[in-house]
C-alpha atoms as a PDB file:
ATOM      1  CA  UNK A   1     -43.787  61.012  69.553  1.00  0.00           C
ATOM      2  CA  UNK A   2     -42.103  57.969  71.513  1.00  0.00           C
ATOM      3  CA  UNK A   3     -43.691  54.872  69.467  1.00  0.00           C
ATOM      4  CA  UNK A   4     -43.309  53.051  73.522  1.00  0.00           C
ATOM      5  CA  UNK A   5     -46.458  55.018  73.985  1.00  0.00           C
ATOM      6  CA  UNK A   6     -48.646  53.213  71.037  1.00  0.00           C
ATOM      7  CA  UNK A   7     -48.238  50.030  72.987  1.00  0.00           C
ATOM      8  CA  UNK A   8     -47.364  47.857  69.822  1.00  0.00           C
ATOM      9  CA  UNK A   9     -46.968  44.224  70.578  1.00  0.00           C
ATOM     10  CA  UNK A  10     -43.901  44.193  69.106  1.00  0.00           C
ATOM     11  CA  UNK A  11     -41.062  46.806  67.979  1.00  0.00           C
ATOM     12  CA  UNK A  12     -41.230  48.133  64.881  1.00  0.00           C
ATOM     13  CA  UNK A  13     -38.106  48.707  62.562  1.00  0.00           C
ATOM     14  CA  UNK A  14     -35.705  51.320  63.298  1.00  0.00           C
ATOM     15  CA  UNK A  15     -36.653  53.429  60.264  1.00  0.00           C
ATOM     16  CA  UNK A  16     -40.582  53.651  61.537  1.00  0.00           C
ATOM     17  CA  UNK A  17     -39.458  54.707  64.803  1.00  0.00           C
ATOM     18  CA  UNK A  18     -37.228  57.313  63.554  1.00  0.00           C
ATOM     19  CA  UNK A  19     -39.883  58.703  61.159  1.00  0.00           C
ATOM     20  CA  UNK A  20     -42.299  57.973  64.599  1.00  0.00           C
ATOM     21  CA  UNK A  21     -40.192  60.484  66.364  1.00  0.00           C
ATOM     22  CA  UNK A  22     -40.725  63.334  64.055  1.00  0.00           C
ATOM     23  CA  UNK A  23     -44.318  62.993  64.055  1.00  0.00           C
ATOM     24  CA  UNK A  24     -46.672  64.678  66.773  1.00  0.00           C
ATOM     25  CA  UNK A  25     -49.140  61.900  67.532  1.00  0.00           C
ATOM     26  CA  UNK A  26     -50.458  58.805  66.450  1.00  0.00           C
ATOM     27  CA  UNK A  27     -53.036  60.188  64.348  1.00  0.00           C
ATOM     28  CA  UNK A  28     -51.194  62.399  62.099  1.00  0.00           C
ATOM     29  CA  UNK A  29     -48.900  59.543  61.620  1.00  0.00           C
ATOM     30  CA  UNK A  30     -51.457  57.793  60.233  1.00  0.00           C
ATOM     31  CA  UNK A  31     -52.541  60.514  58.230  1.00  0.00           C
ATOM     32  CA  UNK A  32     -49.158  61.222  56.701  1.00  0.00           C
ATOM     33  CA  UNK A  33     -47.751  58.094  56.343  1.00  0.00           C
ATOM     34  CA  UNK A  34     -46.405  57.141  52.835  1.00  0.00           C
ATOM     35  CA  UNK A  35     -45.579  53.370  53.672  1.00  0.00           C
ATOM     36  CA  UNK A  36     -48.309  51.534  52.864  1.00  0.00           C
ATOM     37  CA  UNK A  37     -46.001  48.395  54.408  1.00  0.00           C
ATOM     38  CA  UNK A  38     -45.822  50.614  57.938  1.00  0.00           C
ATOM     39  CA  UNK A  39     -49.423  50.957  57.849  1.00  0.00           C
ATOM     40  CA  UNK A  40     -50.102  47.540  57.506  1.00  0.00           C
ATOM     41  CA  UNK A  41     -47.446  46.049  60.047  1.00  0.00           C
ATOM     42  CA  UNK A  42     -49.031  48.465  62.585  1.00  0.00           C
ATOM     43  CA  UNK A  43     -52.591  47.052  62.093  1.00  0.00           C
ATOM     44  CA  UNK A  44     -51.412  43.649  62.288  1.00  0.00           C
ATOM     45  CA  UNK A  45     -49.470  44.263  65.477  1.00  0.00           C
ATOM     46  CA  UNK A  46     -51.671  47.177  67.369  1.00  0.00           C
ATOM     47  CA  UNK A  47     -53.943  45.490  69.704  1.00  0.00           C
ATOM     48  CA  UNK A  48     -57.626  45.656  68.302  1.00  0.00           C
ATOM     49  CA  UNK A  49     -56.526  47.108  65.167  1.00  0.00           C
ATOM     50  CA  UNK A  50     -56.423  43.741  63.011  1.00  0.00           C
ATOM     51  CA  UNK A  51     -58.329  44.247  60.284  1.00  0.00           C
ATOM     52  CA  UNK A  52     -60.924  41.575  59.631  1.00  0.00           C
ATOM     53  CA  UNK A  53     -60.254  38.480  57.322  1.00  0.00           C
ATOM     54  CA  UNK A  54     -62.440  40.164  54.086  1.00  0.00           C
ATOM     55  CA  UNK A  55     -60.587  43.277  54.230  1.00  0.00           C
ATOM     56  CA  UNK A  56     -56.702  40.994  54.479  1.00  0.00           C
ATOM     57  CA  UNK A  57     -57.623  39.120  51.395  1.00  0.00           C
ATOM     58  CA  UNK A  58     -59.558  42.392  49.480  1.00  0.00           C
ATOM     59  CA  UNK A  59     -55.674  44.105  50.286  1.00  0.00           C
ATOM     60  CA  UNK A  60     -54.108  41.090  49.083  1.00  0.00           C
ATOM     61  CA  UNK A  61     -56.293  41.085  46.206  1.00  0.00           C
ATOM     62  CA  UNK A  62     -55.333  44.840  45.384  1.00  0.00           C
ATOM     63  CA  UNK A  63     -51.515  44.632  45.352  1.00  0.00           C
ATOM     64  CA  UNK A  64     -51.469  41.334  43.836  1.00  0.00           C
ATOM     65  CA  UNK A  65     -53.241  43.561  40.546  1.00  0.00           C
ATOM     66  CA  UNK A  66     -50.606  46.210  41.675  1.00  0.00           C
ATOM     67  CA  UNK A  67     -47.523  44.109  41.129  1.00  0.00           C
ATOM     68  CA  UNK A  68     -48.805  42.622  37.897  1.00  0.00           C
ATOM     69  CA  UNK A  69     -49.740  46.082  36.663  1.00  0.00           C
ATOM     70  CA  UNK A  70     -46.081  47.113  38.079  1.00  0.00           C
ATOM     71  CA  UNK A  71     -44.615  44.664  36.280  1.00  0.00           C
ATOM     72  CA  UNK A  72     -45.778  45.515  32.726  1.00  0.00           C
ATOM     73  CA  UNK A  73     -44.781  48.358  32.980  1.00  0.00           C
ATOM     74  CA  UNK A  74     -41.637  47.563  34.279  1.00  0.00           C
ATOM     75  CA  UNK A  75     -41.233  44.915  31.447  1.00  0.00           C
ATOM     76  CA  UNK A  76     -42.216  47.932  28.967  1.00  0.00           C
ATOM     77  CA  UNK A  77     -39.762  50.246  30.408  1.00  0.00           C
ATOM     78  CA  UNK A  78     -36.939  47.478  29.939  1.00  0.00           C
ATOM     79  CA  UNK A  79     -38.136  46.591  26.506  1.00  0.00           C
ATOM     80  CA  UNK A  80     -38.199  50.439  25.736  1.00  0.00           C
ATOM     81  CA  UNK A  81     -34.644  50.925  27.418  1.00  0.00           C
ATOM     82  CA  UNK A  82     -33.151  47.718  25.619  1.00  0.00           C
ATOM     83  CA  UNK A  83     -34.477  49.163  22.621  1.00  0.00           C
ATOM     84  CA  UNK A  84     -32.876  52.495  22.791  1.00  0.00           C
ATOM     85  CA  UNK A  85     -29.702  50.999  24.069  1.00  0.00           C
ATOM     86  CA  UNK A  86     -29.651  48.526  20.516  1.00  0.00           C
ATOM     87  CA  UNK A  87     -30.622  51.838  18.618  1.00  0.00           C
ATOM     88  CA  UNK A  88     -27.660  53.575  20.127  1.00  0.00           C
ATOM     89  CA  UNK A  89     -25.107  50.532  19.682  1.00  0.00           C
ATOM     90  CA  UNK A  90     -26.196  50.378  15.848  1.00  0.00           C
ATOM     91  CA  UNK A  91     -25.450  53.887  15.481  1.00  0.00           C
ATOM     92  CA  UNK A  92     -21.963  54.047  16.913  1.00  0.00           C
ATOM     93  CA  UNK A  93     -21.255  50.625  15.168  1.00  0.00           C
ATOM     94  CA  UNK A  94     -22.609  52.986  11.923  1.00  0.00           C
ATOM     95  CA  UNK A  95     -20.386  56.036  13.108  1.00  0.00           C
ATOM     96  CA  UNK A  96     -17.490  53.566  13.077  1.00  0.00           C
ATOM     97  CA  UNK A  97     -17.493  51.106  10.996  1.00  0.00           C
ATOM     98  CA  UNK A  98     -18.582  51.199   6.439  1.00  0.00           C
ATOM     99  CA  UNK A  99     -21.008  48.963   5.672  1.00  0.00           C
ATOM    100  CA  UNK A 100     -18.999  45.866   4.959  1.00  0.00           C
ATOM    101  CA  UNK A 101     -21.015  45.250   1.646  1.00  0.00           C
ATOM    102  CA  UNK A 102     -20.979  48.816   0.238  1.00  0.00           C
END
């Protein structure tokens, strides 16, 4: 599909048209898409598409509890990681060195 045809008010990134190219038609684009970002930058710049201002602030609502929930995890996975890396340090330091008391 040749994104020219959509009629977007302005270009889209060189990755989207790429991906653009592979697909068929709009519609299945839209279907398939996996970039919730693409999605969103074509309803903001698709003539008619905008979505209205309750539905821009109940998405901003929804990955704003998104990134926090992405970012406890994210802290748990470091504090997990960190954890395992200490573990591992204390048993080479073990492995290599007596017990300085013992």
């Amino acid at each position: 599909m040749d994104y020219r045809e959509i009629k977007f008010k302005k270009k889209p990134c060189e990755d989207a048209i790429k991906w653009l190219e592979t697909q068929p038609d709009f519609e299945t684009a839209w279907n398939v898409c996996e970039r919730g970002d693409w999605m969103w930058w074509v309803l903001r710049h698709l003539e008619g598409a905008l979505p209205t201002k309750e539905l821009s602030v109940e998405f901003a609502d929804w990955c704003a509890s998104n990134v926090a929930r992405a970012a406890a995890y994210a802290a748990y996975a470091a504090d997990a990681a960190n954890a395992a890396e200490l573990l591992d340090q204390a048993i080479w330091i073990r492995d290599h060195v007596k017990c300085p008391k013992g």
